[in-house]
Protein backbone atom coordinates (compact mmCIF):
# COMPACT_ATOMS: atom_id res chain seq x y z
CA UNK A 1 0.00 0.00 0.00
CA UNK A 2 1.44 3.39 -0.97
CA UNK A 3 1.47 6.16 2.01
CA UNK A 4 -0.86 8.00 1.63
CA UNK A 5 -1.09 11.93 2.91
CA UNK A 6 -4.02 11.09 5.41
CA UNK A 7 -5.43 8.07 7.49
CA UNK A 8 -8.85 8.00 8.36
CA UNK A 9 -9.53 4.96 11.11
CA UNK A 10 -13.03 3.76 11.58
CA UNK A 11 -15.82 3.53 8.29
CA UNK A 12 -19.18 4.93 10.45
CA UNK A 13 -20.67 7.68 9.96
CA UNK A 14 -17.55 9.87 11.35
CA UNK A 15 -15.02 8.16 8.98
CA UNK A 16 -17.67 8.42 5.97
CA UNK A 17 -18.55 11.86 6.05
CA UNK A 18 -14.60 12.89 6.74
CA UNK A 19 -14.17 10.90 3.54
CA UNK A 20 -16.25 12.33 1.45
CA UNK A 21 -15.92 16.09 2.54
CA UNK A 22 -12.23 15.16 1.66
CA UNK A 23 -13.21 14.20 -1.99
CA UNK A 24 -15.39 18.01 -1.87
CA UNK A 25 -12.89 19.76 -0.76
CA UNK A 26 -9.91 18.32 -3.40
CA UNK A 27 -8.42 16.19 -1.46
CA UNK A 28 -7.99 12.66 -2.50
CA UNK A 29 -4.74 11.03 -1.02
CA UNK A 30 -5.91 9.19 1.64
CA UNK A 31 -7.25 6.08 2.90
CA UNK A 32 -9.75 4.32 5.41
CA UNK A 33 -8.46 1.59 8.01
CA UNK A 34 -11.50 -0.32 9.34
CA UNK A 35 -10.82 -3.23 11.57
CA UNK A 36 -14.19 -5.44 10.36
CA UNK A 37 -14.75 -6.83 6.87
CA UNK A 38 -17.20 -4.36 6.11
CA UNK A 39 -18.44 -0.69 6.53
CA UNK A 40 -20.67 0.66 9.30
CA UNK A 41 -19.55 0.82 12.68
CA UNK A 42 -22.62 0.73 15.50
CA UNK A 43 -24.67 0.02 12.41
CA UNK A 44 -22.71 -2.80 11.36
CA UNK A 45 -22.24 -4.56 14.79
CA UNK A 46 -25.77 -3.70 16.73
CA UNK A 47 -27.65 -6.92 15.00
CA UNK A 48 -29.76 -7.65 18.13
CA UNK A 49 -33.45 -7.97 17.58
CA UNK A 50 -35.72 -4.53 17.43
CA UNK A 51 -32.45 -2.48 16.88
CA UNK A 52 -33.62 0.53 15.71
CA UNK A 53 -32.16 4.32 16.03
CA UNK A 54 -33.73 6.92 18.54
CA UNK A 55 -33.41 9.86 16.82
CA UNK A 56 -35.63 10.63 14.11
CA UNK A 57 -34.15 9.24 10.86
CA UNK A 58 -34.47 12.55 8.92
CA UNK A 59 -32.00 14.12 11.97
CA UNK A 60 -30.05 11.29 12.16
CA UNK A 61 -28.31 11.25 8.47
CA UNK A 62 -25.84 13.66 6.50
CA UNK A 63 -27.24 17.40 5.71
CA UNK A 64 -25.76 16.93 2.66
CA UNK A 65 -27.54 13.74 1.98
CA UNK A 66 -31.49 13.64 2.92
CA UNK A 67 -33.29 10.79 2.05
CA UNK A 68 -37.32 11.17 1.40
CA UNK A 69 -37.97 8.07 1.63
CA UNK A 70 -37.19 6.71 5.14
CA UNK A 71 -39.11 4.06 6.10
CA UNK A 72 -40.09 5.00 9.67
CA UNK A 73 -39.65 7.73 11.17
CA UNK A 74 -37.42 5.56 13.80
CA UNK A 75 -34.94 3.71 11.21
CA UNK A 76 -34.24 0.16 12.18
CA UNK A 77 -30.36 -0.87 12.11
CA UNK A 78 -30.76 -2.46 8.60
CA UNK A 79 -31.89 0.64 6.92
CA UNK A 80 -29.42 2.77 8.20
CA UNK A 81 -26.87 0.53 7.38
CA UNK A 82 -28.07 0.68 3.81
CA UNK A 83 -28.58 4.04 3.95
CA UNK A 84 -24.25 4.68 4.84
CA UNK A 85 -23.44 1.85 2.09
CA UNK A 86 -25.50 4.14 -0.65
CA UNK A 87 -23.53 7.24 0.56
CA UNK A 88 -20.14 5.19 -0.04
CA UNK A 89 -21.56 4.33 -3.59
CA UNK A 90 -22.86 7.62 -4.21
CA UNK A 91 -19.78 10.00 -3.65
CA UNK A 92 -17.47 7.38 -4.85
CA UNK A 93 -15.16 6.94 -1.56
CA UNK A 94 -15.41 3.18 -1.94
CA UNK A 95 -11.82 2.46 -3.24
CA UNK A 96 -10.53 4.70 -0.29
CA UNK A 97 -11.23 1.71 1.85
CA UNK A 98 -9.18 -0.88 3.36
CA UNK A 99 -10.66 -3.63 5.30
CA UNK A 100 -9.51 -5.90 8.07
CA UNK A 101 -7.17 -3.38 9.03
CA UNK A 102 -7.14 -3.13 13.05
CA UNK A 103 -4.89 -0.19 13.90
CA UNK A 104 -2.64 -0.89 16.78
CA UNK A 105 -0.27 2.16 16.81
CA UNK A 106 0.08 6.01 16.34
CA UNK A 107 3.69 7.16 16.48
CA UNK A 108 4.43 10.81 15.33
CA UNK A 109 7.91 11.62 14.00
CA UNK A 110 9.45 14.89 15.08
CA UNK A 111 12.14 14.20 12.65
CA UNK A 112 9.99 13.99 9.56
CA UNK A 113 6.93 15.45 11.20
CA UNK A 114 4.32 12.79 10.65
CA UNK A 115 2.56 9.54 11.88
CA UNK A 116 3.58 6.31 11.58
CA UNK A 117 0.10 3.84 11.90
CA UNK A 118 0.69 -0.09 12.21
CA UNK A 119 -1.94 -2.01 11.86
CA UNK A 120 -2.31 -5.83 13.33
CA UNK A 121 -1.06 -7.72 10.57
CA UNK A 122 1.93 -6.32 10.73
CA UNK A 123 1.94 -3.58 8.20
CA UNK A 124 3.10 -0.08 9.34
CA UNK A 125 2.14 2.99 6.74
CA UNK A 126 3.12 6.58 6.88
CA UNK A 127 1.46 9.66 6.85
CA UNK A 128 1.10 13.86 7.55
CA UNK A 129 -2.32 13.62 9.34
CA UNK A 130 -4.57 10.92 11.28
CA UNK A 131 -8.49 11.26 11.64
CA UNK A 132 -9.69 8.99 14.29
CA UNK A 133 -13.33 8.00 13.76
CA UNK A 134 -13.22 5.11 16.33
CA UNK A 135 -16.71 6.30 18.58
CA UNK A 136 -17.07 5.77 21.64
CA UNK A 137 -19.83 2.60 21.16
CA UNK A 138 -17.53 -0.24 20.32
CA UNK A 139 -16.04 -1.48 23.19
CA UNK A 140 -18.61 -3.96 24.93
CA UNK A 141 -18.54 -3.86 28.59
CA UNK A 142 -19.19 -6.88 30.94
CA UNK A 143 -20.20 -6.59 34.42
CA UNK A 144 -17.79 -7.99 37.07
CA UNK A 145 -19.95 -10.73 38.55
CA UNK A 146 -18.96 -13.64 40.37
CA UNK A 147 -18.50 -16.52 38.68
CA UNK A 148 -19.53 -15.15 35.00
CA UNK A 149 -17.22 -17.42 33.53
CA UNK A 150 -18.64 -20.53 34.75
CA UNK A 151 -21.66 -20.01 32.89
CA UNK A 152 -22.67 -23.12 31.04
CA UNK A 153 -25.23 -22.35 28.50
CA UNK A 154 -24.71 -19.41 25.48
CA UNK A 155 -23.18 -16.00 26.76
CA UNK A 156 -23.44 -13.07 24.33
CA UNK A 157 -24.06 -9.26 24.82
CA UNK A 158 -26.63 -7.09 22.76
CA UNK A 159 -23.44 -5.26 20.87
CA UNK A 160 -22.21 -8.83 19.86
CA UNK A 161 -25.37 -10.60 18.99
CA UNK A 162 -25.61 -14.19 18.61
CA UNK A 163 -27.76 -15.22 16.07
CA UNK A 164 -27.41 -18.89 16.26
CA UNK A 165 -28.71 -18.83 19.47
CA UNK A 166 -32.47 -20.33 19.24
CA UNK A 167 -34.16 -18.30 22.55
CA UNK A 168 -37.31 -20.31 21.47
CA UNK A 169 -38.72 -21.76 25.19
CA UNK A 170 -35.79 -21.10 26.76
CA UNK A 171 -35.04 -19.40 29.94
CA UNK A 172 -33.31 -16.65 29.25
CA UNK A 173 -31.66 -13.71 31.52
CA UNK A 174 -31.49 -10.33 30.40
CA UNK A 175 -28.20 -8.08 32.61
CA UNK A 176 -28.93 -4.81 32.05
CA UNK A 177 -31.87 -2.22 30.95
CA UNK A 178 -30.01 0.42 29.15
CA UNK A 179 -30.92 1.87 25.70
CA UNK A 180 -30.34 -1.72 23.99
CA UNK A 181 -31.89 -3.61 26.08
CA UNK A 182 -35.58 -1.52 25.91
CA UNK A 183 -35.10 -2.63 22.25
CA UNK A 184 -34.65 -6.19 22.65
CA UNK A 185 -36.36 -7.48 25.36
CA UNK A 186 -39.74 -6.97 23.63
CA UNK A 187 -38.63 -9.00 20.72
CA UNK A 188 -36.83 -11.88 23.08
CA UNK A 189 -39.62 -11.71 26.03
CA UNK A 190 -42.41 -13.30 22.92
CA UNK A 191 -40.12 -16.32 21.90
CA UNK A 192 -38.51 -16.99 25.47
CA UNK A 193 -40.48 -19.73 28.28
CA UNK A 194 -39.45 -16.91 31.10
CA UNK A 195 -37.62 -13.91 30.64
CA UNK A 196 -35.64 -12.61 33.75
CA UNK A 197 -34.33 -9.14 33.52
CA UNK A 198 -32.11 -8.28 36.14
CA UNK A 199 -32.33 -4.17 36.72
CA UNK A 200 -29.87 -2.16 38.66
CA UNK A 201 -31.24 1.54 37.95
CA UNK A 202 -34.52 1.60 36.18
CA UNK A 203 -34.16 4.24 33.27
CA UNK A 204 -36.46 7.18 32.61
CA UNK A 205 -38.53 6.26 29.26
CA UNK A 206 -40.61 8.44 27.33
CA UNK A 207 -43.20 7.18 24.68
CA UNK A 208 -41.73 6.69 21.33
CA UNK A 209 -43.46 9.06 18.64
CA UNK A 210 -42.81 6.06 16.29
CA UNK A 211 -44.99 5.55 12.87
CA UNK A 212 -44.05 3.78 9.50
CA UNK A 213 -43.90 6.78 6.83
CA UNK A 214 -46.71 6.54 4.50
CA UNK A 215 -45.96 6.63 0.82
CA UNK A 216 -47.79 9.51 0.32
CA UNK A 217 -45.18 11.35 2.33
CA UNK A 218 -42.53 10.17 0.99
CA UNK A 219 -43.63 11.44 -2.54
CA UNK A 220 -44.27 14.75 -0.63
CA UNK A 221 -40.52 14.83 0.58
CA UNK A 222 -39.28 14.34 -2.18
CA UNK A 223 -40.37 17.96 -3.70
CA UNK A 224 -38.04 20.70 -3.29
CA UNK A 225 -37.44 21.94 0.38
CA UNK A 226 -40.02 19.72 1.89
CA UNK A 227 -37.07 17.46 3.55
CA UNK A 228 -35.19 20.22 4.68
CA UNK A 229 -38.04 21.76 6.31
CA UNK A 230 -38.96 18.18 7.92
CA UNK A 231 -35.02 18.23 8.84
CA UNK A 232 -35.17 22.07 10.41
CA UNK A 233 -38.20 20.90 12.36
CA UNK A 234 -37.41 18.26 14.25
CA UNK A 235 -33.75 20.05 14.91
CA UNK A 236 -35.06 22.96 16.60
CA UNK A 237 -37.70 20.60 18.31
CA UNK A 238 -34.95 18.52 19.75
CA UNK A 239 -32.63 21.41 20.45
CA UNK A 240 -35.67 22.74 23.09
CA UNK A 241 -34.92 19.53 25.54
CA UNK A 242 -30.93 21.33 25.66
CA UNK A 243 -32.84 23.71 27.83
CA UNK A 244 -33.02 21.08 30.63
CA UNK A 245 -30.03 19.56 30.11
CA UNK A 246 -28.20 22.56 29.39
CA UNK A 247 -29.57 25.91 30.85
CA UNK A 248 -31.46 24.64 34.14
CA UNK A 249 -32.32 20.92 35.48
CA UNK A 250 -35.74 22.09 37.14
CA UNK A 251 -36.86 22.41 33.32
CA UNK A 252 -36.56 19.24 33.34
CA UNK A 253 -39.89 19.05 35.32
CA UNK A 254 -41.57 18.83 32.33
CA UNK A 255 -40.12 15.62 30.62
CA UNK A 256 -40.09 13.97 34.41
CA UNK A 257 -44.02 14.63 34.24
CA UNK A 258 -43.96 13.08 30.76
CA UNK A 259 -42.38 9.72 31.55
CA UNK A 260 -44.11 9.25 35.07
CA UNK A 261 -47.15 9.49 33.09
CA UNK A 262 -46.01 7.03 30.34
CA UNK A 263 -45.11 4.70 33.25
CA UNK A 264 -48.24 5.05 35.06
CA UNK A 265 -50.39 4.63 31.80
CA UNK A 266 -48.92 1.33 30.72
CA UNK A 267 -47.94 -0.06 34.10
CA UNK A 268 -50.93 -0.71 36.13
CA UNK A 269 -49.29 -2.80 38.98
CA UNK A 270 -47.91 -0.30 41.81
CA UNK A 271 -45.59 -2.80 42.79
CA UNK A 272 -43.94 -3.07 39.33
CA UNK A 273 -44.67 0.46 38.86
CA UNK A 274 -42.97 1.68 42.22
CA UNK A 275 -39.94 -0.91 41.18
CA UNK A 276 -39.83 0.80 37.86
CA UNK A 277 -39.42 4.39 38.73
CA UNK A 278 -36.21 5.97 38.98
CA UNK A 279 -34.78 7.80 42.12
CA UNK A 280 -32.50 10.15 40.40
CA UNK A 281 -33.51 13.20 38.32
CA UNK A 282 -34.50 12.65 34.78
CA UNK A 283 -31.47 13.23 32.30
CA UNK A 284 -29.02 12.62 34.25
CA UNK A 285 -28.80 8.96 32.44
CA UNK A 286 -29.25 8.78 29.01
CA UNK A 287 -33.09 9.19 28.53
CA UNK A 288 -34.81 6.55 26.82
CA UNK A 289 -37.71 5.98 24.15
CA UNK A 290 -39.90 3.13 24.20
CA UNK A 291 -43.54 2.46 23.49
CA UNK A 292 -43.48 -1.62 24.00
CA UNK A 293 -40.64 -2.07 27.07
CA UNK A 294 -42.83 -1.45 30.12
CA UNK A 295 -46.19 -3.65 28.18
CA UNK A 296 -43.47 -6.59 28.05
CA UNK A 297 -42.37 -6.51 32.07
CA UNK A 298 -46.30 -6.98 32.58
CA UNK A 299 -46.11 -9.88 30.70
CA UNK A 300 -47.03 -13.26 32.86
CA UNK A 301 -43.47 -15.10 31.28
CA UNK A 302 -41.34 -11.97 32.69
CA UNK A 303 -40.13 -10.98 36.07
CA UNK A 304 -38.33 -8.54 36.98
CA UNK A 305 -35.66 -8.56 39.56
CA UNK A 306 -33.90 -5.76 41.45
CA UNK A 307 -32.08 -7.07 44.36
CA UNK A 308 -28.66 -7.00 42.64
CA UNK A 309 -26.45 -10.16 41.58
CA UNK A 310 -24.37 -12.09 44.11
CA UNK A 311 -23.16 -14.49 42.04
CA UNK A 312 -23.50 -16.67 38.61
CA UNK A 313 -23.53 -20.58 38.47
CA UNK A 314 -23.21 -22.61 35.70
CA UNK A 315 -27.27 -22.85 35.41
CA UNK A 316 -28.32 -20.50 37.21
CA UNK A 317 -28.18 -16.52 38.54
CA UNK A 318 -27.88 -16.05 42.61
CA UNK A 319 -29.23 -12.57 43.49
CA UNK A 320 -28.22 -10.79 46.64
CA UNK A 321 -31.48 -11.56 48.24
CA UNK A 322 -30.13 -15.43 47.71
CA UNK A 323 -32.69 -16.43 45.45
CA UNK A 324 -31.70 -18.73 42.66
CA UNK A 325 -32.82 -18.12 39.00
CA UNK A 326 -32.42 -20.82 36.89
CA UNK A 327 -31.51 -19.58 33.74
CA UNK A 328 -30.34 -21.15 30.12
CA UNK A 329 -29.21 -17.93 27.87
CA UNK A 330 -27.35 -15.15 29.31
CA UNK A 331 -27.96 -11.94 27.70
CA UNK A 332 -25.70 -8.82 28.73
CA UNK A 333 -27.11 -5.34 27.26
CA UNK A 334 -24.30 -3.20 29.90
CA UNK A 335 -23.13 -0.84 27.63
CA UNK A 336 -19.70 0.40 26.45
CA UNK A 337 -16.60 1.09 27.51
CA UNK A 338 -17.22 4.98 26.49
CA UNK A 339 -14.28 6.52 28.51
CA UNK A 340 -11.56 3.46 27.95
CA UNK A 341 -12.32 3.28 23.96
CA UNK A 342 -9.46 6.40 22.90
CA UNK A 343 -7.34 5.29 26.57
CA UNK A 344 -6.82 2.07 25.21
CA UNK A 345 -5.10 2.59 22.28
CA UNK A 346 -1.10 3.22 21.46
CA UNK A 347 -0.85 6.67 20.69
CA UNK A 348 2.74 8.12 21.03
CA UNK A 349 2.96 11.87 20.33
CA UNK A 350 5.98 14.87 20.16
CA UNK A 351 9.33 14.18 22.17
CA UNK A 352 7.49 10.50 23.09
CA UNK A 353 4.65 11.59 24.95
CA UNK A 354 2.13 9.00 25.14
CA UNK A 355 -1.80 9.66 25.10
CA UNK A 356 -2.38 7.51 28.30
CA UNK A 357 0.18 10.26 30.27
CA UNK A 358 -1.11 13.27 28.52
CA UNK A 359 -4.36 11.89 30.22
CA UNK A 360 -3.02 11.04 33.46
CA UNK A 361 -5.40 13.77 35.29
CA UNK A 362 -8.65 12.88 32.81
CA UNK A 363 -9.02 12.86 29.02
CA UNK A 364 -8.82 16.72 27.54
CA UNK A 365 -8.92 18.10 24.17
CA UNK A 366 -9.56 21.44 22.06
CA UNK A 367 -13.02 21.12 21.27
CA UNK A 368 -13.18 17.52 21.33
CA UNK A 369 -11.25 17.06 17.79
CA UNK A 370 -7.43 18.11 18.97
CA UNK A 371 -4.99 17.19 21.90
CA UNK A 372 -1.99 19.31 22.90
CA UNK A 373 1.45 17.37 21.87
CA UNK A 374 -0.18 15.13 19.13
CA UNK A 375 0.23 17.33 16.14
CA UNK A 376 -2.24 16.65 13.13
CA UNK A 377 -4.27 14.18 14.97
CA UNK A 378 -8.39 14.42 14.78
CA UNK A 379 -10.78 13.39 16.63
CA UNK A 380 -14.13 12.89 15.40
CA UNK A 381 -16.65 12.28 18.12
CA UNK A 382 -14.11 13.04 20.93
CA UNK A 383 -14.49 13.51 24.13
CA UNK A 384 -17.45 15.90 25.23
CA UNK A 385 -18.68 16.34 21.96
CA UNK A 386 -21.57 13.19 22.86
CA UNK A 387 -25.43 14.35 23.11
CA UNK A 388 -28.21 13.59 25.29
CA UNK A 389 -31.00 15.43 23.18
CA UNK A 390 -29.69 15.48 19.77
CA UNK A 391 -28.13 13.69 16.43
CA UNK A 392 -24.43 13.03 17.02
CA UNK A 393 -24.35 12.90 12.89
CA UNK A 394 -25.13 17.09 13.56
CA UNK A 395 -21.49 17.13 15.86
CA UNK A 396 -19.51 14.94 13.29
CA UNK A 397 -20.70 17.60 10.36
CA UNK A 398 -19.51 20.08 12.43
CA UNK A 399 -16.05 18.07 13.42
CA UNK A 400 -15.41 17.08 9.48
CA UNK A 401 -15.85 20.75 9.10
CA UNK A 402 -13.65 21.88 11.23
CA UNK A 403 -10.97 19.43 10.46
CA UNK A 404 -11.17 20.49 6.82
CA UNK A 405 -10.14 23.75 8.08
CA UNK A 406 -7.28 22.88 9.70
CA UNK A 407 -5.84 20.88 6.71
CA UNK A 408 -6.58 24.08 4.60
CA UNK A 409 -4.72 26.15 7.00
CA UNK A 410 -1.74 23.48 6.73
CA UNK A 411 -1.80 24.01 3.17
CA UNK A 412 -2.01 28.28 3.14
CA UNK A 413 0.63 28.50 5.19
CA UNK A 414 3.00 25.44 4.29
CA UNK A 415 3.40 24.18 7.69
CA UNK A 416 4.01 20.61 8.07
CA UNK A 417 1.67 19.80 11.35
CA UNK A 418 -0.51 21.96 13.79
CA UNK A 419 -0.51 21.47 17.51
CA UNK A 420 -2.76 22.71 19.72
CA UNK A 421 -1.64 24.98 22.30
CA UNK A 422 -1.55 23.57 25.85
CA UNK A 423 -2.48 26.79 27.26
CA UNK A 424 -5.84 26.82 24.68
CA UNK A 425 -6.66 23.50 25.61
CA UNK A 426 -6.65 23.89 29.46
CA UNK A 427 -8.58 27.24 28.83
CA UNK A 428 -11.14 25.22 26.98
CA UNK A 429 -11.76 22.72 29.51
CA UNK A 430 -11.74 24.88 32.23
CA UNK A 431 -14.71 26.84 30.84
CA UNK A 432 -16.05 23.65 29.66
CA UNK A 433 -16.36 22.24 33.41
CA UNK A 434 -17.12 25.58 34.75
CA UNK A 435 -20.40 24.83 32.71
CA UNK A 436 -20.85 21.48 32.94
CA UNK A 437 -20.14 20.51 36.66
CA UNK A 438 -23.37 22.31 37.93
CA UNK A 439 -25.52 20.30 35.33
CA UNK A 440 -28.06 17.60 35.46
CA UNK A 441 -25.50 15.06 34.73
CA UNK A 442 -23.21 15.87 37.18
CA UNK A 443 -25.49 16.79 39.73
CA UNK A 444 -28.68 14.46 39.10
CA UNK A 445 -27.51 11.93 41.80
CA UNK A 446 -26.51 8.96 38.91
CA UNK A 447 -23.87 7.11 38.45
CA UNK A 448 -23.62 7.01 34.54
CA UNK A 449 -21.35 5.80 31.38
CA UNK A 450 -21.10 9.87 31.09
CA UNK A 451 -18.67 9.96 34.17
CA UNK A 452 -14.47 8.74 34.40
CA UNK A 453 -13.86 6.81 37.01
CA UNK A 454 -13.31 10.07 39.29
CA UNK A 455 -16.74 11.37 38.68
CA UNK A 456 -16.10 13.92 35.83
CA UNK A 457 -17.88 14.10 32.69
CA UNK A 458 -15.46 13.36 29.48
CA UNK A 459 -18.51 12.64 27.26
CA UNK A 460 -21.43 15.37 27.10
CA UNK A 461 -21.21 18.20 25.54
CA UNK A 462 -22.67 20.91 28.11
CA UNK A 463 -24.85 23.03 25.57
CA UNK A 464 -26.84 23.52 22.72
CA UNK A 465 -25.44 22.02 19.23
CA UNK A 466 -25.76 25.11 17.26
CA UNK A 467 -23.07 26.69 19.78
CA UNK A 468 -21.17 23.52 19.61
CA UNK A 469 -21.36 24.90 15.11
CA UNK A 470 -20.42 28.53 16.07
CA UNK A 471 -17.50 27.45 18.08
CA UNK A 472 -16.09 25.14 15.15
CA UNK A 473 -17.30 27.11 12.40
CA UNK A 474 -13.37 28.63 11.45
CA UNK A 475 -10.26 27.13 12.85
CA UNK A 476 -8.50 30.52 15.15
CA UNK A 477 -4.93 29.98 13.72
CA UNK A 478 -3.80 31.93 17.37
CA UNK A 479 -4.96 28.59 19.06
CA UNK A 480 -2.50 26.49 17.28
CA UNK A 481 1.29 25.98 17.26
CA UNK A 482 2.76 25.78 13.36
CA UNK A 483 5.35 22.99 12.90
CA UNK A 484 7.40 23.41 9.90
């Protein structure tokens, strides 16, 4: 493989719209490392039953490229997926892609002022700039349970689906009731003998304003304006839920009155019910949208248990009140390792600094896209640049935008690499916490996937997503050091 003059990692929606915003802007020497066999990220991997996005489909795809004819206004997994593989086709980035390439290593040259990326079969590549479009949803995380490896019967989680699992009659256990899990479990609960879902924190759900599109409509989108005016709507719609998040929790009043009611109307046992309502203020977990999740816990084949796990046997699941479940499929719908998934990699920057020290007191960038003493190194996606009211595809836009900048800037003034300036970057993130810390998510009583391990949200972004545009809209050259 020739080196090329950019390496974009990851093939979702962060490395495909980086890619083809490349192509726009003139630039075509570079090439995409993705680890699987195929494109998609999330939309590749999440297989499990009922997958489907929660953010309306005509939000959640590129500006650049609306598509009338959306199925639902929720798009299941499959229809996403083939919505990112017609992109690909479309603006012609396909033979920009290199598959089964797992990067391993980042090491950036001062000599020759660039990156050197290895990948896990052994080849190594050169090149002036990196674009990391990992996300922060690939890393599967397992709870740390007693005896999970003794387990006897099929193990999977909901990120890792395994379809030659037959859950017909069985009796299957469900860890977890996070955003995948009020997906799956009303597919599984139908096919399963008993379902046993196992619930640490019971999530706040609102009804899902789900409906398949009607044909008609999609003729009507397809006139001129009509899905860009769908598109502005349901922004500005979604940006007025910031106002809790971002501007004052006790706005929030209104959504917790919203999902008490949901609960209350399809939950009609106030033992379940009281079981099923949260203890912490609304937001301050991801918020959830389901129409068929709480129907399926009233369900005579499904229990619900809340007492915590002591331990797991090879047939069964001990909770802590010592009762024994005896189960047959294990199903684990815990999340991600959100924080860990940039941590984890081998990323060596100037004079040998290595990401994992430049991180020592908690992950920090510049706007979520640059870190101080890795030179022409991108983020996409990066830390506190995550939403809990919007599409993330809005903050990538934004990102690619941004990043384009920066390469233009590289090219107006002939420097070899840009660095952030430490001094920006602490700036930054002090005004970024100043903002943040009093928020719903730090101050909603939760423990969350938001939070490091001391407490401190590295994922949220504390604000509206238009100011997250403002902020990115031109690259401020005075914020950057010029290597040449």
């Amino acid at each position: 493989m020739a080196d090329p003059g950019l390496v974009i990692i990851g093939s979702g929606f962060s490395g495909i719209g980086m890619a083809i915003k490349l192509k726009e802007a003139g630039y075509h020497d570079f090439v995409i490392l993705e680890k699987a066999d195929d494109l998609g990220g999330t939309w590749r991997d999440n297989t499990y039953p009922g997958c489907a996005c929660d953010v309306p489909s005509h939000m959640y795809s590129f500006s650049f490229e609306l598509n009338p004819g959306w199925s639902r206004m929720f798009s299941p997994q499959a229809e996403i997926w083939d919505y990112m593989r017609a992109c690909v086709a479309k603006y012609g980035i396909g033979p920009h892609f290199r598959f089964g390439k797992r990067v391993v290593s980042l090491e950036y040259d001062d000599e020759r002022r660039d990156w050197t990326i290895a990948t896990d079969d052994g080849e190594t590549l050169r090149a002036n700039a990196v674009v990391s479009g990992i996300g922060a949803l690939h890393i599967p995380k397992f709870p740390e349970i007693s005896g999970r490896e003794t387990f006897a019967g099929p193990t999977f989680h909901s990120a890792e689906w395994d379809h030659s699992v037959d859950l017909t009659g069985k009796r299957v256990a469900v860890i977890g009731t996070g955003a995948s899990a009020v997906q799956f479990v009303p597919q599984v609960a139908p096919q399963a003998a008993q379902l046993t879902l196992f619930q640490r924190t019971p999530p706040w759900i609102h009804p899902k304003p789900d409906f398949a599109v009607p044909p008609a409509m999609r003729r009507a989108l397809r006139l001129p304006g009509l899905a860009r005016a769908l598109r502005n709507g349901i922004y500005w719609t979604l940006e007025t839920r910031a106002l809790g998040f971002a501007v004052d929790p006790r706005l929030m009043k209104v959504h917790e009155k919203l999902a008490l009611r949901h609960l209350e109307n399809q939950v009609p046992d106030p033992e379940l019910r009281r079981k099923l309502t949260p203890d912490y203020t609304i937001g301050c977990k991801r918020l959830l949208i389901s129409s068929d999740y709480y129907p399926t816990l009233t369900r005579e084949n499904v229990s619900l248990v809340t007492d915590g796990i002591a331990e797991i046997r090879p047939h069964s699941i001990v909770d802590a009140a010592g009762v024994e479940h005896q189960v047959d499929v294990i199903i684990y719908g815990t999340g991600f390792r959100v924080v860990d998934a940039l941590q984890d990699q081998r990323i060596v920057g100037r004079n040998g600094l290595k990401l994992q020290d430049a991180w020592q007191d908690g992950i920090e960038t510049y706007l979520g896209i640059s870190t101080a003493g890795f030179p022409n190194l991108f983020f996409l996606l990066g830390p506190n640049t995550g939403l809990g009211h919007n599409s993330v595809v809005f903050m990538i836009e934004s990102q690619v935008r941004y990043v384009i900048d920066c390469l233009r800037l590289l090219s107006k003034t002939q420097a070899r690499a840009i660095d952030v300036k430490p001094e920006q970057q602490r700036e930054f993130n002090r005004r970024l916490h100043e903002r943040l810390d009093p928020l719903v998510w730090n101050a909603g009583g939760c423990k969350s996937w938001y939070l490091d391990e001391h407490g401190v949200n590295r994922t949220v972004w504390p604000g509206f997503t238009f100011e997250y545009w403002a902020r990115t809209r031109r690259v401020k050259p005075g914020a950057y050091q010029l290597i040449y």
